[in-house]
Protein backbone atom coordinates (compact mmCIF):
# COMPACT_ATOMS: atom_id res chain seq x y z
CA UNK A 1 -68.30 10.52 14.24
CA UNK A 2 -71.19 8.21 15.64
CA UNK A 3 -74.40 9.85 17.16
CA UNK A 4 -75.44 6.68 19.32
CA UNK A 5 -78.69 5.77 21.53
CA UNK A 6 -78.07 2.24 21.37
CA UNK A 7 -76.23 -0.83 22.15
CA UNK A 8 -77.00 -4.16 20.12
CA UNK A 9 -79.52 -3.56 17.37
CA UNK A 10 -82.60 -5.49 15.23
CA UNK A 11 -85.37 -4.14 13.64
CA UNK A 12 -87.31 -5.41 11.00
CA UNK A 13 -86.98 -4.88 7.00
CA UNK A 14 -87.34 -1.04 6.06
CA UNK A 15 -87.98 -1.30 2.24
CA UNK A 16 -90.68 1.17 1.00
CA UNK A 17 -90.83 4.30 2.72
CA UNK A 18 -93.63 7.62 1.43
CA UNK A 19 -92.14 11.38 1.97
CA UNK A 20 -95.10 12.97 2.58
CA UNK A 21 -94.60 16.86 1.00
CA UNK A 22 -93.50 18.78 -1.70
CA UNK A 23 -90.27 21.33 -1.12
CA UNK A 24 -86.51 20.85 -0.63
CA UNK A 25 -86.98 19.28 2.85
CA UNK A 26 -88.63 16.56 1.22
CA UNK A 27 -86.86 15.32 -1.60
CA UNK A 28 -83.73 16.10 0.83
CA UNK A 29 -84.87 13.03 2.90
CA UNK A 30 -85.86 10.86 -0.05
CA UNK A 31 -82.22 11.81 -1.23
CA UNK A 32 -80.95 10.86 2.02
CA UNK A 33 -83.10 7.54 2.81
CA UNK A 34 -82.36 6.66 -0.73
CA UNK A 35 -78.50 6.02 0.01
CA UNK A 36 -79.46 3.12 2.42
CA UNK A 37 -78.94 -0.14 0.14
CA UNK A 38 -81.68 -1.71 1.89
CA UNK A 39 -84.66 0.38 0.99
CA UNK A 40 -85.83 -0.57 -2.27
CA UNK A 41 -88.01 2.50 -3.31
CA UNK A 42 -88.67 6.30 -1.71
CA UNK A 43 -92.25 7.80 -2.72
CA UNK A 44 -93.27 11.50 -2.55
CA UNK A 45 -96.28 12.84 -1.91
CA UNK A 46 -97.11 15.04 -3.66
CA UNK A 47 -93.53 16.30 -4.43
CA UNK A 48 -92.51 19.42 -6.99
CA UNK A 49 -90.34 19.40 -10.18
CA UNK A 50 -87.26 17.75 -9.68
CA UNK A 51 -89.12 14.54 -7.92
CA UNK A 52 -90.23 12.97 -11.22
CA UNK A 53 -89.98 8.82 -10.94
CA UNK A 54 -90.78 9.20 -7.25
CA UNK A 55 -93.54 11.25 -6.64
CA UNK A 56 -96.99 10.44 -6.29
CA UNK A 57 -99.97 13.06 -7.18
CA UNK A 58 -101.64 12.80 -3.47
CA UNK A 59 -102.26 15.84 -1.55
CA UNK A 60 -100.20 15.86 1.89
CA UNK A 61 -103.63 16.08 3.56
CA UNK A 62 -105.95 13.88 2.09
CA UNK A 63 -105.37 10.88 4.62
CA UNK A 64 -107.97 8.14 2.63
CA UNK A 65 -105.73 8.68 -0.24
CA UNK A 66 -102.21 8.01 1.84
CA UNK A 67 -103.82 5.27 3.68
CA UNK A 68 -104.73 3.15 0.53
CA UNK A 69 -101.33 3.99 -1.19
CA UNK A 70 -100.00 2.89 2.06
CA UNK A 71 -101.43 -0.25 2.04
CA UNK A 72 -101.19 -0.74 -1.60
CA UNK A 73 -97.84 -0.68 -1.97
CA UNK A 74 -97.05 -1.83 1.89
CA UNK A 75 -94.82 0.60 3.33
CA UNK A 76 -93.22 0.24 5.98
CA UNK A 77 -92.33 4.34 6.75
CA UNK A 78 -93.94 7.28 6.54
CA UNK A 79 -92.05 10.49 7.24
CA UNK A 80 -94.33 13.71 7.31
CA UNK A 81 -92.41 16.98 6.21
CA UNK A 82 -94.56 19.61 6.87
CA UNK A 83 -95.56 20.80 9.65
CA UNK A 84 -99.43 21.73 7.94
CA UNK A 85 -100.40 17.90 7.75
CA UNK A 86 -98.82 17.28 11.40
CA UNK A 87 -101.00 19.98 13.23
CA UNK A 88 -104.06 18.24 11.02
CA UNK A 89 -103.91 15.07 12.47
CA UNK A 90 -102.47 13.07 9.11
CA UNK A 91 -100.02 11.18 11.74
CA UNK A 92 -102.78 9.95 13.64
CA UNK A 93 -105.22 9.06 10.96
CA UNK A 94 -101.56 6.74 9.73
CA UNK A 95 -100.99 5.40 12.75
CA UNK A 96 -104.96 4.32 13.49
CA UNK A 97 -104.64 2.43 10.09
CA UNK A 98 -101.38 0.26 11.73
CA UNK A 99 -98.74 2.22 9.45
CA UNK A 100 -95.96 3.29 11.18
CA UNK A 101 -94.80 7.12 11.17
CA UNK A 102 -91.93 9.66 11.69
CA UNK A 103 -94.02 12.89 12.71
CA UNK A 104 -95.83 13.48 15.76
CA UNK A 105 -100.18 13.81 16.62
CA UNK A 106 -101.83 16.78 15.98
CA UNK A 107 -101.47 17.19 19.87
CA UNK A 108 -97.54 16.75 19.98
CA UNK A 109 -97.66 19.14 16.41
CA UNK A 110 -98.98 22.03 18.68
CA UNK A 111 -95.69 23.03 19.44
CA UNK A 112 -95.91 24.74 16.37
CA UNK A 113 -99.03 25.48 15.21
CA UNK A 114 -99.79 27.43 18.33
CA UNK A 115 -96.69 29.45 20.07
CA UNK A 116 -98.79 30.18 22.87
CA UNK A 117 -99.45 26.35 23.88
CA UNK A 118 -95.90 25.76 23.37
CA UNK A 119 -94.86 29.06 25.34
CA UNK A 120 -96.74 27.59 28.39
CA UNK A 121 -95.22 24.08 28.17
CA UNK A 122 -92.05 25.61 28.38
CA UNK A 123 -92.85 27.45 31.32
CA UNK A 124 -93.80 23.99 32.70
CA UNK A 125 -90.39 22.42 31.59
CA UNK A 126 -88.48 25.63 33.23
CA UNK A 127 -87.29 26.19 29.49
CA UNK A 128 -85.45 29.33 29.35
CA UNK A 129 -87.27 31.17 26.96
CA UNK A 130 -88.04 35.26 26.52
CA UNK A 131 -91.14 36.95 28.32
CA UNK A 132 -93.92 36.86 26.39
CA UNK A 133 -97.50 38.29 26.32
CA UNK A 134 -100.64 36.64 24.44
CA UNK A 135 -103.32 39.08 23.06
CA UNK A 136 -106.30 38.70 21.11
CA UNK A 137 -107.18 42.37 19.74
CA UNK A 138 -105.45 44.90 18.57
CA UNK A 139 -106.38 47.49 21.46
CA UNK A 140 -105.07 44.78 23.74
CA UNK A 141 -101.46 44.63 21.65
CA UNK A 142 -100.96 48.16 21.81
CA UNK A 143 -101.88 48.56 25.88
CA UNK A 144 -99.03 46.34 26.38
CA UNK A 145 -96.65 47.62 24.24
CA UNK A 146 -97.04 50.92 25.41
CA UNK A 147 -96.32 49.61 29.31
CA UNK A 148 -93.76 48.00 28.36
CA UNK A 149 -92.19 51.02 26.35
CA UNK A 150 -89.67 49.47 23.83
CA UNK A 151 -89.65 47.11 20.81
CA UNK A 152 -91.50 43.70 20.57
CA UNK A 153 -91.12 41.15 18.58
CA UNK A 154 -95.07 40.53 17.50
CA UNK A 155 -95.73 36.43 15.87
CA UNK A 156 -98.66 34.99 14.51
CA UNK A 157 -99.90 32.47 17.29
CA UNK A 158 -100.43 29.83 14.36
CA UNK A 159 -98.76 28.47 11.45
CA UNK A 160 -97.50 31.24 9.00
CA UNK A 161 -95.42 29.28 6.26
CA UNK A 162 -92.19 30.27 8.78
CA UNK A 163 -93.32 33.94 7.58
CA UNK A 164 -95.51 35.00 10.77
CA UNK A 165 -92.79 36.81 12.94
CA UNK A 166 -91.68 40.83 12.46
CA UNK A 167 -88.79 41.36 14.03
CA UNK A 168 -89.43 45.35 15.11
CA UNK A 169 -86.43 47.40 15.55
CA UNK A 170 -88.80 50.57 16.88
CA UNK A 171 -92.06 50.79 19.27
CA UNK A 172 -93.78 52.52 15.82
CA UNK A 173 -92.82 49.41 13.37
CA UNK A 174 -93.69 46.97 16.48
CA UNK A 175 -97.62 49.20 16.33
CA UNK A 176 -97.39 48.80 12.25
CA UNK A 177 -96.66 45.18 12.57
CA UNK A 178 -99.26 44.65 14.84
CA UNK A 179 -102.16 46.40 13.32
CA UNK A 180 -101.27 44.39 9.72
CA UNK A 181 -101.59 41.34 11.79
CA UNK A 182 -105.30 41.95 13.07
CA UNK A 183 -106.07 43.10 9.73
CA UNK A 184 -105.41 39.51 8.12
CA UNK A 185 -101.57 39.75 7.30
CA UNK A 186 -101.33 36.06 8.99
CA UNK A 187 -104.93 34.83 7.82
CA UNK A 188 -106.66 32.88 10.20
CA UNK A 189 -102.65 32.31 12.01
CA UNK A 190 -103.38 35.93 13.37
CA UNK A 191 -106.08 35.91 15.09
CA UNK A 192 -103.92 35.68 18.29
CA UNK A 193 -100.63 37.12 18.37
CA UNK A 194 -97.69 36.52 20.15
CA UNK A 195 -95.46 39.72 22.11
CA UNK A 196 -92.46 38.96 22.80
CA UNK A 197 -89.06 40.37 24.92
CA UNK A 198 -86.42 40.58 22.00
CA UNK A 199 -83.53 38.62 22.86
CA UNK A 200 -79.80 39.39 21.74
CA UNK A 201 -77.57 36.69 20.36
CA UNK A 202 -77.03 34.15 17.65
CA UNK A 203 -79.49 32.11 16.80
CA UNK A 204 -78.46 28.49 16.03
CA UNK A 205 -81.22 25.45 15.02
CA UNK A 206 -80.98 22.30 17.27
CA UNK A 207 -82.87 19.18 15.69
CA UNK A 208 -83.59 15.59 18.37
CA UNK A 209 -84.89 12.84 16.69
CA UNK A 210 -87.08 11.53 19.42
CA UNK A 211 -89.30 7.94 19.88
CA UNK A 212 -91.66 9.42 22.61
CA UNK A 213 -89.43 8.35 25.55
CA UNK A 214 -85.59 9.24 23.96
CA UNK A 215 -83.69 11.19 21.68
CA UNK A 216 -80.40 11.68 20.04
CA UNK A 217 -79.62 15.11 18.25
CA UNK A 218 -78.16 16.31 14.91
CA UNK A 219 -75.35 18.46 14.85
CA UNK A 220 -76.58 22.26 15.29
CA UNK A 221 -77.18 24.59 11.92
CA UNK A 222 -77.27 27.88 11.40
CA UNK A 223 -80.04 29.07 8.99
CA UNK A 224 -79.96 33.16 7.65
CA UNK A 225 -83.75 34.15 7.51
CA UNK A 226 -83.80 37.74 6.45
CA UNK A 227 -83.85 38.29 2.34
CA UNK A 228 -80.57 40.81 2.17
CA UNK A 229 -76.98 40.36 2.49
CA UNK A 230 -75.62 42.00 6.08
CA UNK A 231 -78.86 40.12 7.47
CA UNK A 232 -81.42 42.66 6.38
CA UNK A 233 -84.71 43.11 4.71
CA UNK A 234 -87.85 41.11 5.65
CA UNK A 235 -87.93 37.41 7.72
CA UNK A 236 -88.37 34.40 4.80
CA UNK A 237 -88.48 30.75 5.47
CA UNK A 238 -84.44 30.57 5.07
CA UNK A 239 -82.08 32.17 2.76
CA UNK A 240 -79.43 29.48 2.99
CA UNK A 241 -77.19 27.69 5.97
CA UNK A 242 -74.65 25.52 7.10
CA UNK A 243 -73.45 23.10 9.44
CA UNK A 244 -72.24 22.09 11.68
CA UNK A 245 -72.48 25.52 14.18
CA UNK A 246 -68.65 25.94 16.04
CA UNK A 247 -70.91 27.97 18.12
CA UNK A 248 -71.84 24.67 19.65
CA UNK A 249 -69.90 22.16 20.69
CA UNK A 250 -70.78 18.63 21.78
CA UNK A 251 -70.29 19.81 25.34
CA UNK A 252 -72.63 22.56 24.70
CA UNK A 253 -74.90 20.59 22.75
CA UNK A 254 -75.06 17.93 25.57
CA UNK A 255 -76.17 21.10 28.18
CA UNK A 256 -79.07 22.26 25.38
CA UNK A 257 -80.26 18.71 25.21
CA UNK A 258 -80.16 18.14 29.41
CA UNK A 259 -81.64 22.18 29.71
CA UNK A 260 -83.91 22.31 27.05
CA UNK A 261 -85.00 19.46 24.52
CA UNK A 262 -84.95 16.46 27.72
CA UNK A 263 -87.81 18.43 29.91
CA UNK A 264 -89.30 19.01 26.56
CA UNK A 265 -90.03 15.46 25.87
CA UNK A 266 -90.54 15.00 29.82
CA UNK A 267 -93.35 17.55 29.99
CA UNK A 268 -95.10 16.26 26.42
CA UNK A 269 -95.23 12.47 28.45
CA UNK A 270 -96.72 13.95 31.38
CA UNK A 271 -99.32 15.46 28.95
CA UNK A 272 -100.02 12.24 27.43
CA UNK A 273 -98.50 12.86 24.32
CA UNK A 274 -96.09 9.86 22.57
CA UNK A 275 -93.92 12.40 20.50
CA UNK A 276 -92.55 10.34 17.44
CA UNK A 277 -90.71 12.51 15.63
CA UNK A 278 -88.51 15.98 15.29
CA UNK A 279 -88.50 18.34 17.60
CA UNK A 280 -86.59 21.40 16.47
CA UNK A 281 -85.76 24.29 18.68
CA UNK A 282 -85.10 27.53 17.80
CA UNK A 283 -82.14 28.86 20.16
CA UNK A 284 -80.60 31.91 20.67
CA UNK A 285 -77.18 32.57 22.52
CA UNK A 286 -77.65 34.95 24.77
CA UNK A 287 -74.79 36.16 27.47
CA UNK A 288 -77.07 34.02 29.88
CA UNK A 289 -77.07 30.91 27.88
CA UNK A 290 -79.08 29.49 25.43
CA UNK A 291 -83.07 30.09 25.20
CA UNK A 292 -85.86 28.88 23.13
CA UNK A 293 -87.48 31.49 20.42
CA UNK A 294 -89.39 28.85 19.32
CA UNK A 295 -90.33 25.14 18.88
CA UNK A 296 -90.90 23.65 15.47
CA UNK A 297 -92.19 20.13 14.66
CA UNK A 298 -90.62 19.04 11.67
CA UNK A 299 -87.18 19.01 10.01
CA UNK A 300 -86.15 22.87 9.38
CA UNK A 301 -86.14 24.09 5.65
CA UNK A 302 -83.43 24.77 4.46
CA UNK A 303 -81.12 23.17 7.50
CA UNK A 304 -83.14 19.83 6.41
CA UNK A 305 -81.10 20.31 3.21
CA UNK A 306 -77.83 21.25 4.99
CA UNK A 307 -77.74 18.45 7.38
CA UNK A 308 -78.67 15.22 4.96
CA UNK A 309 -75.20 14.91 3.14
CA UNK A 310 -73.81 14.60 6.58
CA UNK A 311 -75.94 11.94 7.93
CA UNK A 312 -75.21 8.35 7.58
CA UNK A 313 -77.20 5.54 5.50
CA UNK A 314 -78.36 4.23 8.76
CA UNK A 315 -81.04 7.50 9.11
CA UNK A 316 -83.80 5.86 7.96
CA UNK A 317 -83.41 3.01 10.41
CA UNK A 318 -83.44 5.52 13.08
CA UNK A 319 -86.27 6.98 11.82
CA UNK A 320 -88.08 3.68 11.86
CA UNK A 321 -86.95 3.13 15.26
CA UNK A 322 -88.53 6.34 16.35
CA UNK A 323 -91.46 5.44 14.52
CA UNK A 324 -91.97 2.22 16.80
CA UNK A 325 -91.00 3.82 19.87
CA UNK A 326 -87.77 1.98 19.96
CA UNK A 327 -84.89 4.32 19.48
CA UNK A 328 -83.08 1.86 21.91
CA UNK A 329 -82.92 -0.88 18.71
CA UNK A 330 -81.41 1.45 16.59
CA UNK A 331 -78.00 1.21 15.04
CA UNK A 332 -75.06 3.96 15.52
CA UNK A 333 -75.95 7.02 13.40
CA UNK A 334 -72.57 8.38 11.42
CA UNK A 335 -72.16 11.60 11.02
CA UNK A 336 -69.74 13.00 8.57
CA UNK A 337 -67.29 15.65 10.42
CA UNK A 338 -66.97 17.98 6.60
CA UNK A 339 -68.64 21.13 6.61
CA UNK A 340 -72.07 21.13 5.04
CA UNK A 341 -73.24 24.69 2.96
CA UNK A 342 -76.59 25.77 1.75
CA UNK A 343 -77.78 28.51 -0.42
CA UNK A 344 -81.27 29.12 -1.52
CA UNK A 345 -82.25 30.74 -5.02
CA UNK A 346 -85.32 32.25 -4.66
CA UNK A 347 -88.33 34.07 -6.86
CA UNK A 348 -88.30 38.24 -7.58
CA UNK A 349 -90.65 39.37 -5.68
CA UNK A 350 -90.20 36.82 -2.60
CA UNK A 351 -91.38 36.85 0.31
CA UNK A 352 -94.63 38.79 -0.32
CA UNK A 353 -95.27 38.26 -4.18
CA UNK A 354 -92.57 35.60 -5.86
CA UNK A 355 -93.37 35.46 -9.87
CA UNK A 356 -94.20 32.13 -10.96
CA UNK A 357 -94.11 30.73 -14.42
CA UNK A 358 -90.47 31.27 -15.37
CA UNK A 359 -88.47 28.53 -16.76
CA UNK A 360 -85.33 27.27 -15.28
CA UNK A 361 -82.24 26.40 -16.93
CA UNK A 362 -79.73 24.00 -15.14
CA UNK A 363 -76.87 22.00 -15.66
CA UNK A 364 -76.30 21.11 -12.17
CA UNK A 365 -75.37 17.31 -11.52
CA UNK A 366 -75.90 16.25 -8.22
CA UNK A 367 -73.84 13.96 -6.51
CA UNK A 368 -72.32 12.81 -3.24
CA UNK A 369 -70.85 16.13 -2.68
CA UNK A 370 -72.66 18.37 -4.28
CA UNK A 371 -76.58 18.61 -4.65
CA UNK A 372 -79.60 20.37 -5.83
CA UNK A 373 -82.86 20.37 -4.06
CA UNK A 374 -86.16 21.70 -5.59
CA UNK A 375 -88.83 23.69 -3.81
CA UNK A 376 -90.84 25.78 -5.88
CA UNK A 377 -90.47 23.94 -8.65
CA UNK A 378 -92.94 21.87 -11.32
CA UNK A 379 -92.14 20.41 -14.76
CA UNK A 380 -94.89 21.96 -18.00
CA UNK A 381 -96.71 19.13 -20.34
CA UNK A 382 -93.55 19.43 -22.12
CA UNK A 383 -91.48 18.69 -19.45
CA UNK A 384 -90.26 21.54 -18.98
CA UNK A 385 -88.91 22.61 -15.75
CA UNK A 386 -90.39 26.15 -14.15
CA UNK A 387 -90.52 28.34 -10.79
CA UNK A 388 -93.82 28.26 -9.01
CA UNK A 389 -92.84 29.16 -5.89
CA UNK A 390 -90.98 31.65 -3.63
CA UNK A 391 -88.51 29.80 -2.40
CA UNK A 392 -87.35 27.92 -6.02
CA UNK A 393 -84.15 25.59 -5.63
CA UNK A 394 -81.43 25.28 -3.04
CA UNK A 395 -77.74 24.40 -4.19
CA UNK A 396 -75.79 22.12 -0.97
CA UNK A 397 -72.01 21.32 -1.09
CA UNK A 398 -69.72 19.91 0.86
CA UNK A 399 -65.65 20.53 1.61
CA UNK A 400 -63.48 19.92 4.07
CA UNK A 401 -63.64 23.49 5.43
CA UNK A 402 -66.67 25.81 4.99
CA UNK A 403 -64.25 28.33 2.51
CA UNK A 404 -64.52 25.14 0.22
CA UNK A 405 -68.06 24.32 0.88
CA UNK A 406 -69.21 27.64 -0.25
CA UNK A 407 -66.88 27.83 -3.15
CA UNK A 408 -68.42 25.12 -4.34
CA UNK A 409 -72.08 25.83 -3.39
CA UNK A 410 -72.02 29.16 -4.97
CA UNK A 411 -69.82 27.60 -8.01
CA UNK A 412 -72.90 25.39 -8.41
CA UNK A 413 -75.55 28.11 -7.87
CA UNK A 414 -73.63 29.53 -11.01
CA UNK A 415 -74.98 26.48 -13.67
CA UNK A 416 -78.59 27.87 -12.87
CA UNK A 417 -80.66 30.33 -14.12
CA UNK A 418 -84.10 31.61 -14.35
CA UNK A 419 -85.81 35.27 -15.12
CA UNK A 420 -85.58 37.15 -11.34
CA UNK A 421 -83.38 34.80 -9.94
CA UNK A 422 -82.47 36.41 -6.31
CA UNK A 423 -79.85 35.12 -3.27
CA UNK A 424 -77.28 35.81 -0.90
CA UNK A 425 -73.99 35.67 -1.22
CA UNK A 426 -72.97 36.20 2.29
CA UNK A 427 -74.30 32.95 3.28
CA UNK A 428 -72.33 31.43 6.18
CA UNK A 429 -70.15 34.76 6.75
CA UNK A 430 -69.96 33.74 9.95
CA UNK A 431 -67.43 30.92 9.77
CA UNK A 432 -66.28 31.71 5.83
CA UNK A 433 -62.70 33.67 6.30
CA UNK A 434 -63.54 36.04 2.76
């Protein structure tokens, strides 16, 4: 299958391109830019422990230090992973110094790092999206949730590491999830929250590569963010996923794009902002039809993971293309129609207090079908490789079916190990048949 935005096609040499980050998502897209013959050499920056020959010891925020690598070694791409650098500016500081980037301005990355600026742009667009309340003390939380009488869900107006939402199943945990928040449970992300109407439904993540002016999407994933099996215990950044979602269909991909992601991009032009890069939404399926929980600016982690096996060699041209605001010169983007399947091996102790230090023993081989991404990872003095994070390694596979996907994901999850290792195995029980 061929995800198009194009007709004829030139653009110049892509040869050196910098990952800027250091978890899965990252080394997923140096993975994935790496199988275009064309590029020479992938960099990360800083990247974790199973990076080694490619990454670079830069932190993702220190922009005189990317700059000069930049020009040093003249690349031609930068693709920002995290959405922490994007709401700092590091895209704009790149693209003042004439290098080209995938990742939006600090004023496009807003649609993350504050939900309330991006829950008033999509009253603008006429996105569907859930009622919503902004406070700023705790009194002022509680007043509302006591008119409105039933369960919110309460978020962190800022960036929270994809850990700043409590899902409350009763008015008393909604109060107990509030007053944590004004007491510094989010940091600095807290010090406005988000109320929101819960919604009922699936939730499904939708991904449109976008070049400030058009877009073409990814097929739709379906992350699992709470810790348990039977989709309980706390929120995390992702337990695991898969794709592609039968939940959506190209026909009902084509009515998110028209209801949802195209006045997106609309209303960010009529704001003045060029949007170069992902915008991921956050959709739940609701008997009404699909509406936004929220907007992210960056590739998802883990559906980042999930979706890279399926894409073509011909991303990172598309990337470039969105880079330059030309999306037009891009060529066809192939997309593999197997089922793609994700599970994440996380730290005891995740998501409030992961133990660090432990070593990890693999004999995982990656390989067109099967792969290993590191997150929380770094290698000792002695090279040896060791958790140092909550979310540690994620094992991707894929099969002609999701039953064989998973099969082999978990089969693969099997040849590591480490001291507390922790996961799911329910992943993808929606669309597994045992």
């Amino acid at each position: 299958m061929a995800i198009s935005s194009t007709h004829s096609h030139f653009l110049p040499p892509l040869r050196r391109v910098l990952i800027v980050g250091s978890g899965g998502r990252e080394q997923a897209l140096a993975w994935a830019l790496g199988r275009n013959p064309e590029i020479a050499t992938v960099w990360i920056a800083p990247g974790n422990g199973g990076t080694q020959g490619k990454a670079i010891a830069l932190v993702e925020t220190d922009t005189d230090a990317l700059v000069t690598f930049c020009r040093d070694k003249s690349i031609d791409l930068v693709v920002v992973g995290p959405e922490a650098p994007l709401a700092a500016g590091v895209a704009d500081v790149l693209r003042a110094a004439e290098i080209k980037v995938f990742g939006p301005s600090a004023a496009g990355a807003q649609l993350e790092a504050s939900k309330a600026w991006a829950k008033r742009l999509m009253r603008d667009a006429g996105v569907p999206t859930a009622r919503y309340w902004v406070v700023n003390s705790e009194i002022e939380a509680i007043t509302v949730l006591r008119e409105v009488n039933r369960p919110l869900v309460v978020k962190a107006d800022g960036l929270a590491a994809g850990k700043g939402v409590i899902v409350a199943e009763s008015i008393a945990e909604a109060e107990e999830a509030i007053h944590d928040a004004f007491q510094g449970r989010f940091g600095t992300a807290g010090l406005h929250l988000i109320l929101e109407e819960r919604l009922q439904g699936p939730e499904v993540s939708v991904f449109a590569l976008c070049d400030g002016q058009r877009m073409i999407l990814l097929p739709p994933v379906q992350d699992h963010k709470r810790l348990y099996e039977g989709d309980r215990g706390p929120n995390t950044g992702g337990m695991g996923a898969y794709a592609p979602v039968p939940l959506l269909d190209d026909n009902a991909l084509g009515h998110v794009e028209a209801l949802i992601l195209q006045p997106t991009l609309m209303t960010l032009r009529q704001r003045g902002i060029d949007y170069r890069g992902v915008i991921y939404a956050g959709l739940i399926i609701t008997e009404i039809g699909p509406q936004v929980i929220e907007f992210n600016c960056r590739f998802g982690d883990p559906e980042c993971q999930t979706l890279m096996p399926l894409l073509g060699p011909e991303l990172g041209d598309v990337l470039y293309a969105c880079a330059i605001g030309r999306l037009d010169l891009a060529p066809p983007l192939t997309v593999s129609s197997r089922s793609s399947a994700c599970v994440v091996a996380v730290a005891d102790g995740y998501p409030d207090a992961p133990r660090k230090g432990d070593a990890i023993q693999s004999v995982f081989q990656t390989d067109e079908t099967h792969q290993l991404f590191h997150a929380g990872t770094q290698r000792d003095k002695n090279g040896q490789l060791t958790a140092v994070g909550g979310r540690v390694l994620a094992v991707v596979a894929q099969g002609d079916d999701f039953d064989s996907a998973f099969a082999a994901a978990y089969s693969g999850m099997a040849d590591i190990n480490f001291t507390g290792i922790t996961y799911r195995r329910d992943i993808g029980h929606q669309v597994r048949s045992s």
